[in-house]
PDB file of N, CA and C in Angstrom:
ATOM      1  N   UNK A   1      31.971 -60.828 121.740  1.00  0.00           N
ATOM      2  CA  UNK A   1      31.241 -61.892 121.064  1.00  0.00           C
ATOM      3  C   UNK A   1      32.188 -62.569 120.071  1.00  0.00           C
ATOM      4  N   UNK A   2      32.200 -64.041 120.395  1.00  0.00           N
ATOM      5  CA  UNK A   2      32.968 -64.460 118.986  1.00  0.00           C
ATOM      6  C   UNK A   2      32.382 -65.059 117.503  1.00  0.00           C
ATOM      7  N   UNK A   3      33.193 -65.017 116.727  1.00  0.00           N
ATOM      8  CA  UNK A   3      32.550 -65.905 115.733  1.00  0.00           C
ATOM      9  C   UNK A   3      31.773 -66.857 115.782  1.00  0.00           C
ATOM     10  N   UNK A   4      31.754 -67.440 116.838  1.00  0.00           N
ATOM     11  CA  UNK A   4      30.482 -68.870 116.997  1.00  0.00           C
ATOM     12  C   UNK A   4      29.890 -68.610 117.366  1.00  0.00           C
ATOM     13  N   UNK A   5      29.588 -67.539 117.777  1.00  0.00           N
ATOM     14  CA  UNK A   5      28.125 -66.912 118.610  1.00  0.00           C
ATOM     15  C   UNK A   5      27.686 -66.443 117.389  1.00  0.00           C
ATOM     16  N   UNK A   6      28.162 -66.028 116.189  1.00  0.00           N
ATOM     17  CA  UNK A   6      27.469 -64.933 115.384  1.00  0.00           C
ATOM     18  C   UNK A   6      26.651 -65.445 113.987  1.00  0.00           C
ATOM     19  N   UNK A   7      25.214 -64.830 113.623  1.00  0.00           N
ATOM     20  CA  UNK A   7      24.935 -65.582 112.375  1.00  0.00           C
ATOM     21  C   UNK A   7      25.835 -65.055 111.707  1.00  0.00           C
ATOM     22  N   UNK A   8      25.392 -64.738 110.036  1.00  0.00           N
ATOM     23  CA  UNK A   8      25.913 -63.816 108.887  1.00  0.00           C
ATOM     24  C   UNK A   8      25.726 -62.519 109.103  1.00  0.00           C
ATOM     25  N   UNK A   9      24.155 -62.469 110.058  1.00  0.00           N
ATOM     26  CA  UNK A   9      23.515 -61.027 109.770  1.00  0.00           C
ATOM     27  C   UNK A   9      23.994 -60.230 110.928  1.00  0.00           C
ATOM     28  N   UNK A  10      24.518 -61.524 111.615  1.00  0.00           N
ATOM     29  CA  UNK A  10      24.632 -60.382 113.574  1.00  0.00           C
ATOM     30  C   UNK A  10      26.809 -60.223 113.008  1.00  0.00           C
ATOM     31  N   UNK A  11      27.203 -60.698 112.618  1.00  0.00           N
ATOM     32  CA  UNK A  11      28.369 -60.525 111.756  1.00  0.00           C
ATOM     33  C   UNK A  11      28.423 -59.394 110.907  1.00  0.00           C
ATOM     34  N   UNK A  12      27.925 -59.587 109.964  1.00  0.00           N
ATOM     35  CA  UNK A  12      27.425 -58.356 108.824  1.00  0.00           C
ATOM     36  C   UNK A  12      27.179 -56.814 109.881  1.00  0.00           C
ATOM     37  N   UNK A  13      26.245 -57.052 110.706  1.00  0.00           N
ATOM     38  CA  UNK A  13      25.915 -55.948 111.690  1.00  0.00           C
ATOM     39  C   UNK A  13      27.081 -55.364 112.103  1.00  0.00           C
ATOM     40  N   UNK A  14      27.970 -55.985 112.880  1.00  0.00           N
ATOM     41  CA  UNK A  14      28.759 -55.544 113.334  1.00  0.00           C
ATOM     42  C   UNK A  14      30.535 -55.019 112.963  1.00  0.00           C
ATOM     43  N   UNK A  15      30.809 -55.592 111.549  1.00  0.00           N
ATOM     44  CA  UNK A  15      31.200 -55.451 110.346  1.00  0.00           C
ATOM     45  C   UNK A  15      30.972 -53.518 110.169  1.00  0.00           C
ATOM     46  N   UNK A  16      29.461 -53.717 109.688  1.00  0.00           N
ATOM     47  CA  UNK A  16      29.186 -51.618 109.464  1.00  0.00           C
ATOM     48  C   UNK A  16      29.240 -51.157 110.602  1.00  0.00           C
ATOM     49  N   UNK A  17      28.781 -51.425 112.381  1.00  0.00           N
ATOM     50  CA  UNK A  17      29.482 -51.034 113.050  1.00  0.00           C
ATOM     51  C   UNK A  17      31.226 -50.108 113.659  1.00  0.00           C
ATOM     52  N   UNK A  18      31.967 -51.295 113.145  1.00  0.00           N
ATOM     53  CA  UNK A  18      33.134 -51.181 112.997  1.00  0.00           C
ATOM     54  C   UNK A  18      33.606 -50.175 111.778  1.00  0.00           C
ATOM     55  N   UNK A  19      32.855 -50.253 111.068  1.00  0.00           N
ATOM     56  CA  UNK A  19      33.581 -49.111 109.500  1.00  0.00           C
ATOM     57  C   UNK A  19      32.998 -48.119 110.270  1.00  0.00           C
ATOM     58  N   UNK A  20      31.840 -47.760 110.647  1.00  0.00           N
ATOM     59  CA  UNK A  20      31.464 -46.583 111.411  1.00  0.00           C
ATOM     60  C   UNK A  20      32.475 -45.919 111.985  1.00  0.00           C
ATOM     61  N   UNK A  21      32.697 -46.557 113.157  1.00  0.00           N
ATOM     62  CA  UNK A  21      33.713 -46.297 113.946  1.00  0.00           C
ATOM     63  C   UNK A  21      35.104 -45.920 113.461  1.00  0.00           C
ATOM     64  N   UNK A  22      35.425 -46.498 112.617  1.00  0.00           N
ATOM     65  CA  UNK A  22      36.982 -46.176 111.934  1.00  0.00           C
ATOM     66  C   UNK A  22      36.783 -45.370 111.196  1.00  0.00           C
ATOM     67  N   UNK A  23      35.778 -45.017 110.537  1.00  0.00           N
ATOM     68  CA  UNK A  23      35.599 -43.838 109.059  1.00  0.00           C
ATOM     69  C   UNK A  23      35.359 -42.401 110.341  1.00  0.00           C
ATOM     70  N   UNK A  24      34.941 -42.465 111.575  1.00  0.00           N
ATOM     71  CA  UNK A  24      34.697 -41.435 112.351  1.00  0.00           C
ATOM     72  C   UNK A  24      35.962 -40.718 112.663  1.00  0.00           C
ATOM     73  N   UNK A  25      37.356 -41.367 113.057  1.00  0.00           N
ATOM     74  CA  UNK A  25      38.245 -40.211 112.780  1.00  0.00           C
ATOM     75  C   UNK A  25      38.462 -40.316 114.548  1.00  0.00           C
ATOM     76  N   UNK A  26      37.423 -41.243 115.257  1.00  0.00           N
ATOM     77  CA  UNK A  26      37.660 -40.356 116.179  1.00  0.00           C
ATOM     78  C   UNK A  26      38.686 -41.773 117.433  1.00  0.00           C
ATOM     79  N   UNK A  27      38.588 -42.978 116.548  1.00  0.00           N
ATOM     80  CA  UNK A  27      39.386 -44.177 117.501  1.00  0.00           C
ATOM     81  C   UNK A  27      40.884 -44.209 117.484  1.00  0.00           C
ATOM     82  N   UNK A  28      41.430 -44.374 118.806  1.00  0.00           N
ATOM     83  CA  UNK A  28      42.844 -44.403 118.866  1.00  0.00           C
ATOM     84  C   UNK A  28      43.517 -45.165 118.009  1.00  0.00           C
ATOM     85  N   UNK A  29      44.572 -45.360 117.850  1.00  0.00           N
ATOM     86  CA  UNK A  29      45.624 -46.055 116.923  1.00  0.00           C
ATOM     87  C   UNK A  29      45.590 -47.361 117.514  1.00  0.00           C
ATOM     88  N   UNK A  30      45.556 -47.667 118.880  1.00  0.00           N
ATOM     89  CA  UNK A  30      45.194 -48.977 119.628  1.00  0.00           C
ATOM     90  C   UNK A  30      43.748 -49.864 119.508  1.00  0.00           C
ATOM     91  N   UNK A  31      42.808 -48.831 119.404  1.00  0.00           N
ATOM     92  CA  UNK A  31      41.699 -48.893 119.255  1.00  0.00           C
ATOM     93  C   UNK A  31      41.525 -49.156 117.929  1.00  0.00           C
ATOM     94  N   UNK A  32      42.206 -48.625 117.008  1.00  0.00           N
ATOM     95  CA  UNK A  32      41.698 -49.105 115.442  1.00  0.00           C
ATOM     96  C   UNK A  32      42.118 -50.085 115.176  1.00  0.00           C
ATOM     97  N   UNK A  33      43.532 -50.557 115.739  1.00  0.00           N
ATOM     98  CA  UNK A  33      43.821 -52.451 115.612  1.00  0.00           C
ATOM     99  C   UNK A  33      43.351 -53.069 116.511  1.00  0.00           C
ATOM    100  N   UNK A  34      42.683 -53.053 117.100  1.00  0.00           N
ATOM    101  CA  UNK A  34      42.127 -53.899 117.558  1.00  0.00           C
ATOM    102  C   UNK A  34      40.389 -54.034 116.971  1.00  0.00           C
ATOM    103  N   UNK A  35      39.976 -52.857 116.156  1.00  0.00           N
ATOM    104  CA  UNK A  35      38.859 -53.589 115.242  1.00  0.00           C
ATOM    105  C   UNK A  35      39.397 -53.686 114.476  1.00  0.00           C
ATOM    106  N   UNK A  36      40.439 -53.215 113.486  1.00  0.00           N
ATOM    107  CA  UNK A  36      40.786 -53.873 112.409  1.00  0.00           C
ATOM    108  C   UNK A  36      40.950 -55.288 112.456  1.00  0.00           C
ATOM    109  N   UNK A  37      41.256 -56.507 113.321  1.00  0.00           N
ATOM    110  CA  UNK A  37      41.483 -57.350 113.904  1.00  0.00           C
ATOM    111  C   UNK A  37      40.206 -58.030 114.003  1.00  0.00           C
ATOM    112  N   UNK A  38      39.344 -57.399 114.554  1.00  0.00           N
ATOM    113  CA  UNK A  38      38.008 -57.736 114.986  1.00  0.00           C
ATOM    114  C   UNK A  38      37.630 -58.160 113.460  1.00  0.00           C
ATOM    115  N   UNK A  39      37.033 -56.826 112.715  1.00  0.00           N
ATOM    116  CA  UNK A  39      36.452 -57.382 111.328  1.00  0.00           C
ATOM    117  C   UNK A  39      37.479 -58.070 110.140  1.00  0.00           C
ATOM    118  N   UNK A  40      38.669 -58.464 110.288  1.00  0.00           N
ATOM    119  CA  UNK A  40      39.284 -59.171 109.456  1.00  0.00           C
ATOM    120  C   UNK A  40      38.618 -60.424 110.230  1.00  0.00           C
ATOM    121  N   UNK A  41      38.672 -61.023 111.568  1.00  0.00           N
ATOM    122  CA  UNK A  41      38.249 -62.287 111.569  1.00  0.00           C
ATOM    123  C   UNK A  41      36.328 -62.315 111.081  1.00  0.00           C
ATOM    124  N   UNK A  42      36.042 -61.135 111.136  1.00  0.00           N
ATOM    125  CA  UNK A  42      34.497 -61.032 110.978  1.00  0.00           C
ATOM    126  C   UNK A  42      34.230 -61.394 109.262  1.00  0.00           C
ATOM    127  N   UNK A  43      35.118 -60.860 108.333  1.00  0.00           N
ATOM    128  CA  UNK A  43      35.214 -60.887 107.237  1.00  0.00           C
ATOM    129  C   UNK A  43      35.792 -62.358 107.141  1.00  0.00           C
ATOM    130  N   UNK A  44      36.490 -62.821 107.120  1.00  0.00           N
ATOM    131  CA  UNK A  44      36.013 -64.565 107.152  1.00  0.00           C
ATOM    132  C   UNK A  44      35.362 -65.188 107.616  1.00  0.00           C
ATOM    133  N   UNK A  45      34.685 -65.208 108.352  1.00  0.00           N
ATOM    134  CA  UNK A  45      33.256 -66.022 109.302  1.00  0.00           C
ATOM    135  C   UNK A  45      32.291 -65.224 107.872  1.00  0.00           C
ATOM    136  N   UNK A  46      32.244 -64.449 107.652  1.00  0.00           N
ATOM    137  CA  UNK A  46      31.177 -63.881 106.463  1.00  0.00           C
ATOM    138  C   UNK A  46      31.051 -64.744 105.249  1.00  0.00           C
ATOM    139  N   UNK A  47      32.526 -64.877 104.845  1.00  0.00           N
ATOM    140  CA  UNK A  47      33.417 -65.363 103.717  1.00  0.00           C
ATOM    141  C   UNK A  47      32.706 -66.923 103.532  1.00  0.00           C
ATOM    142  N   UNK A  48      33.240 -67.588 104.702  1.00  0.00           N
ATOM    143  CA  UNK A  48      33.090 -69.057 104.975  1.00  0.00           C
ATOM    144  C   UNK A  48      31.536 -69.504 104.864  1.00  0.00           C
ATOM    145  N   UNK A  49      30.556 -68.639 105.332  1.00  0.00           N
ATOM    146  CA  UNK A  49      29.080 -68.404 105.652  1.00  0.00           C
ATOM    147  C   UNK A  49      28.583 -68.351 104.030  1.00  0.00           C
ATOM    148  N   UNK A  50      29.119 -67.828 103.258  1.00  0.00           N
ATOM    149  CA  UNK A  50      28.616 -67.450 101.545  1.00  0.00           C
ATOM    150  C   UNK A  50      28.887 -68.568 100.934  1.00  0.00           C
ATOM    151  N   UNK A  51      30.321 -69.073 101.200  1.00  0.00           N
ATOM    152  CA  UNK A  51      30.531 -69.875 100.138  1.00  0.00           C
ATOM    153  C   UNK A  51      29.773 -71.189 100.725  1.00  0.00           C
ATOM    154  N   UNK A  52      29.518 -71.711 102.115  1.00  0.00           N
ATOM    155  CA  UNK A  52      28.903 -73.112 102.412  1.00  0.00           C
ATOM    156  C   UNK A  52      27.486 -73.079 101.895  1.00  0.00           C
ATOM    157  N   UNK A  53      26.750 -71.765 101.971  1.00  0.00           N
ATOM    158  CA  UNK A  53      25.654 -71.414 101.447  1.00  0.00           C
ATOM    159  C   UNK A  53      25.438 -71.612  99.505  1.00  0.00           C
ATOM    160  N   UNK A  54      26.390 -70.900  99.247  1.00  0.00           N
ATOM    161  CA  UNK A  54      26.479 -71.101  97.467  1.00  0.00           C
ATOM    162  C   UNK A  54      26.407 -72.833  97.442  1.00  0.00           C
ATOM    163  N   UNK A  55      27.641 -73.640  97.985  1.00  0.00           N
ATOM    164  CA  UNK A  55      27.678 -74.829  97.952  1.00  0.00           C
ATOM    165  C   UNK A  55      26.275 -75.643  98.257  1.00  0.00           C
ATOM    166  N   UNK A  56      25.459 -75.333  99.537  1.00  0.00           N
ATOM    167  CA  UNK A  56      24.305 -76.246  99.425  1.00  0.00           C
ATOM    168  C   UNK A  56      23.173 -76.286  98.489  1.00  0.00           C
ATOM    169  N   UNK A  57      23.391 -74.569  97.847  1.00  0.00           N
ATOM    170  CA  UNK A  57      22.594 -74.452  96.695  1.00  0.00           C
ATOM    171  C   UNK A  57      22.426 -75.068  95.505  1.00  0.00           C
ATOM    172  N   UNK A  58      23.778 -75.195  95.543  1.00  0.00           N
ATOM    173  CA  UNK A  58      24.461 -75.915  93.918  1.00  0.00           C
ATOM    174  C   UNK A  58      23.843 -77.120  94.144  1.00  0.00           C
ATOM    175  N   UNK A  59      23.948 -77.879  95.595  1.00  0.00           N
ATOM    176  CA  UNK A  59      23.383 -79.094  95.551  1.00  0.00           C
ATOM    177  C   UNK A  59      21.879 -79.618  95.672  1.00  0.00           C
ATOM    178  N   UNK A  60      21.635 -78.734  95.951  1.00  0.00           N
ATOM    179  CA  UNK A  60      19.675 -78.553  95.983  1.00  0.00           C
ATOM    180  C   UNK A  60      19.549 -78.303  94.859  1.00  0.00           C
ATOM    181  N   UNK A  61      19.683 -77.732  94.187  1.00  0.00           N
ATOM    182  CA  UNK A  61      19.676 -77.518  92.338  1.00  0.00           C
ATOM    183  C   UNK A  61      20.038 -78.632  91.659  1.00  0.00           C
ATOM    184  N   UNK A  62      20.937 -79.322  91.706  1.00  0.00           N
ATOM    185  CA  UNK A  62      21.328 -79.957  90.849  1.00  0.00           C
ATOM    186  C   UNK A  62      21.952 -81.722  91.187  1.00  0.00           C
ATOM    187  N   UNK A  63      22.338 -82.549  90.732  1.00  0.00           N
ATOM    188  CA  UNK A  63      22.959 -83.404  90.838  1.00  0.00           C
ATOM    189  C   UNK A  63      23.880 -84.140  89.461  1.00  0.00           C
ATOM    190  N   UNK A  64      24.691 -85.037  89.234  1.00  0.00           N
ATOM    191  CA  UNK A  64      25.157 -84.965  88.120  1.00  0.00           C
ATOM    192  C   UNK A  64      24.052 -84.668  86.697  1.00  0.00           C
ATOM    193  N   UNK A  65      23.278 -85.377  86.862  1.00  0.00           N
ATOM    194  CA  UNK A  65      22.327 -85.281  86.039  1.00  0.00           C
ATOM    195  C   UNK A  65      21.673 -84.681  85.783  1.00  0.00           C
ATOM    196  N   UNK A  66      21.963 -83.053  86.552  1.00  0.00           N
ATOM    197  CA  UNK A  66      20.964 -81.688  86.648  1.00  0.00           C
ATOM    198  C   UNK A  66      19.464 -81.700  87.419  1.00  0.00           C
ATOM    199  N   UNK A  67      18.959 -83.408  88.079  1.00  0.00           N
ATOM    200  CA  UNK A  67      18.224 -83.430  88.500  1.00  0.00           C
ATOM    201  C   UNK A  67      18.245 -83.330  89.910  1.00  0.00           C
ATOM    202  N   UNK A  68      17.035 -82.912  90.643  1.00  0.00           N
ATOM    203  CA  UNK A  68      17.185 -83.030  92.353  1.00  0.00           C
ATOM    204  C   UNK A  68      17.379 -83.719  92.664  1.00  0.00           C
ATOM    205  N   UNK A  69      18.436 -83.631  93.715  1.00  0.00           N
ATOM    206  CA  UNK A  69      18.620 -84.860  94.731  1.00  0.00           C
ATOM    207  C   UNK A  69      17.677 -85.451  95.544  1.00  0.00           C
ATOM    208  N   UNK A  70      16.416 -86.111  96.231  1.00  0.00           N
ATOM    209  CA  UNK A  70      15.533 -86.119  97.299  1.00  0.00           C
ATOM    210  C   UNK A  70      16.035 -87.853  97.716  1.00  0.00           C
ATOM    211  N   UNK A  71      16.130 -86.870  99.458  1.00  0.00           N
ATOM    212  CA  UNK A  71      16.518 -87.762 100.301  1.00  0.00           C
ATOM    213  C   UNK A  71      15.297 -88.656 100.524  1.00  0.00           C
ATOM    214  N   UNK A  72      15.354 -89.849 101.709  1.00  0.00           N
ATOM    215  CA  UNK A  72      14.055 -90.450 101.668  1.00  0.00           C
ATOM    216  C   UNK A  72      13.478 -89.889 102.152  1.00  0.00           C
ATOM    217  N   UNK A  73      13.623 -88.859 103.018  1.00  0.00           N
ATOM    218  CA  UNK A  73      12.732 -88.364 103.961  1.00  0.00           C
ATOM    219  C   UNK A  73      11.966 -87.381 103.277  1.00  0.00           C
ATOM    220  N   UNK A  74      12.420 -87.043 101.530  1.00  0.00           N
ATOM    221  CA  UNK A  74      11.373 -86.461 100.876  1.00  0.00           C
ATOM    222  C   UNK A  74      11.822 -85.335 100.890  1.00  0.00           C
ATOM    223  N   UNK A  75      13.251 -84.745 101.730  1.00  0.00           N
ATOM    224  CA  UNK A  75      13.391 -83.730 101.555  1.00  0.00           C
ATOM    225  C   UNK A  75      14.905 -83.118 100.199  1.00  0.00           C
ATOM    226  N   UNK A  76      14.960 -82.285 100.280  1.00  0.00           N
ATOM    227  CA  UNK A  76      16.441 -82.203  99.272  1.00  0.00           C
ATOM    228  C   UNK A  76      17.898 -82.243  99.899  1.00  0.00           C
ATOM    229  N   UNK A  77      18.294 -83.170  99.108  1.00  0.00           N
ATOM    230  CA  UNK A  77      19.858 -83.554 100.119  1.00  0.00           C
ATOM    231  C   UNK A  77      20.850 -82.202  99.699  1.00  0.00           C
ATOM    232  N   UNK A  78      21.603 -82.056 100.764  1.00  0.00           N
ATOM    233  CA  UNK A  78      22.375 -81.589 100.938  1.00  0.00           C
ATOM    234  C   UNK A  78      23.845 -82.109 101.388  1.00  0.00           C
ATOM    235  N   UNK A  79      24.746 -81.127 101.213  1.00  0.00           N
ATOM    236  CA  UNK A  79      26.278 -82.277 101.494  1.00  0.00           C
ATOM    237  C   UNK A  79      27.341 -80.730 102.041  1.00  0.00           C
ATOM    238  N   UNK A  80      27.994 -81.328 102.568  1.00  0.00           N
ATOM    239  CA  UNK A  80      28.706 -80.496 103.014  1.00  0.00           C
ATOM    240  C   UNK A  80      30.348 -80.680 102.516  1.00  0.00           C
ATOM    241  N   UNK A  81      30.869 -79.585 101.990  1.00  0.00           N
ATOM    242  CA  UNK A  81      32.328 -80.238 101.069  1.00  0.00           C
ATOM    243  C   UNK A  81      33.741 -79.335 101.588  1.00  0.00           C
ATOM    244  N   UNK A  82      33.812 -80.230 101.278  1.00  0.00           N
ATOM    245  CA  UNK A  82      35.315 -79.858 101.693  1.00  0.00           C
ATOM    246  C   UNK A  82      36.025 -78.357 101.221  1.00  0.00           C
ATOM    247  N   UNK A  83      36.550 -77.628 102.431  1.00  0.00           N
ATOM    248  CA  UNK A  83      36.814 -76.297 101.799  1.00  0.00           C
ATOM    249  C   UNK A  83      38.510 -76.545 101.326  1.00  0.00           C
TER     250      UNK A  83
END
């Protein structure tokens, strides 16, 4: 499965999966780099997932003026920024 298939939570899942497996003692030396590998890219897809999340928050909360943003459609704008 890759990163674009995965939410936060099916990520996250498979993240304690993987520590499972490596804290068990029982995966080859081939086998442990290749999840070590696995959850380093899993641990940024996580990473990237928190902070776009913190970011739309900040903007649903607030605008310069500390007031909500509302789009016309009545709902709260959101923006997507540059990492």
């Amino acid at each position: 499965m890759t990163t674009a298939e995965h939410t936060f939570e099916k990520a996250f899942e498979r993240l304690e999966a993987i520590l499972e497996t490596l804290n068990s003692g029982h995966p080859t030396l081939d086998e442990s780099l290749k999840l070590y590998e696995e959850a380093d890219k899993l641990i940024v897809f996580c990473q990237k997932k928190v902070v776009e999340a913190e970011r739309k928050i900040e903007m649903l909360m607030k605008n310069r003026e500390g007031a909500l943003m509302i789009g016309a459609d009545q709902k709260p704008l959101t923006a997507e920024l540059p990492m």
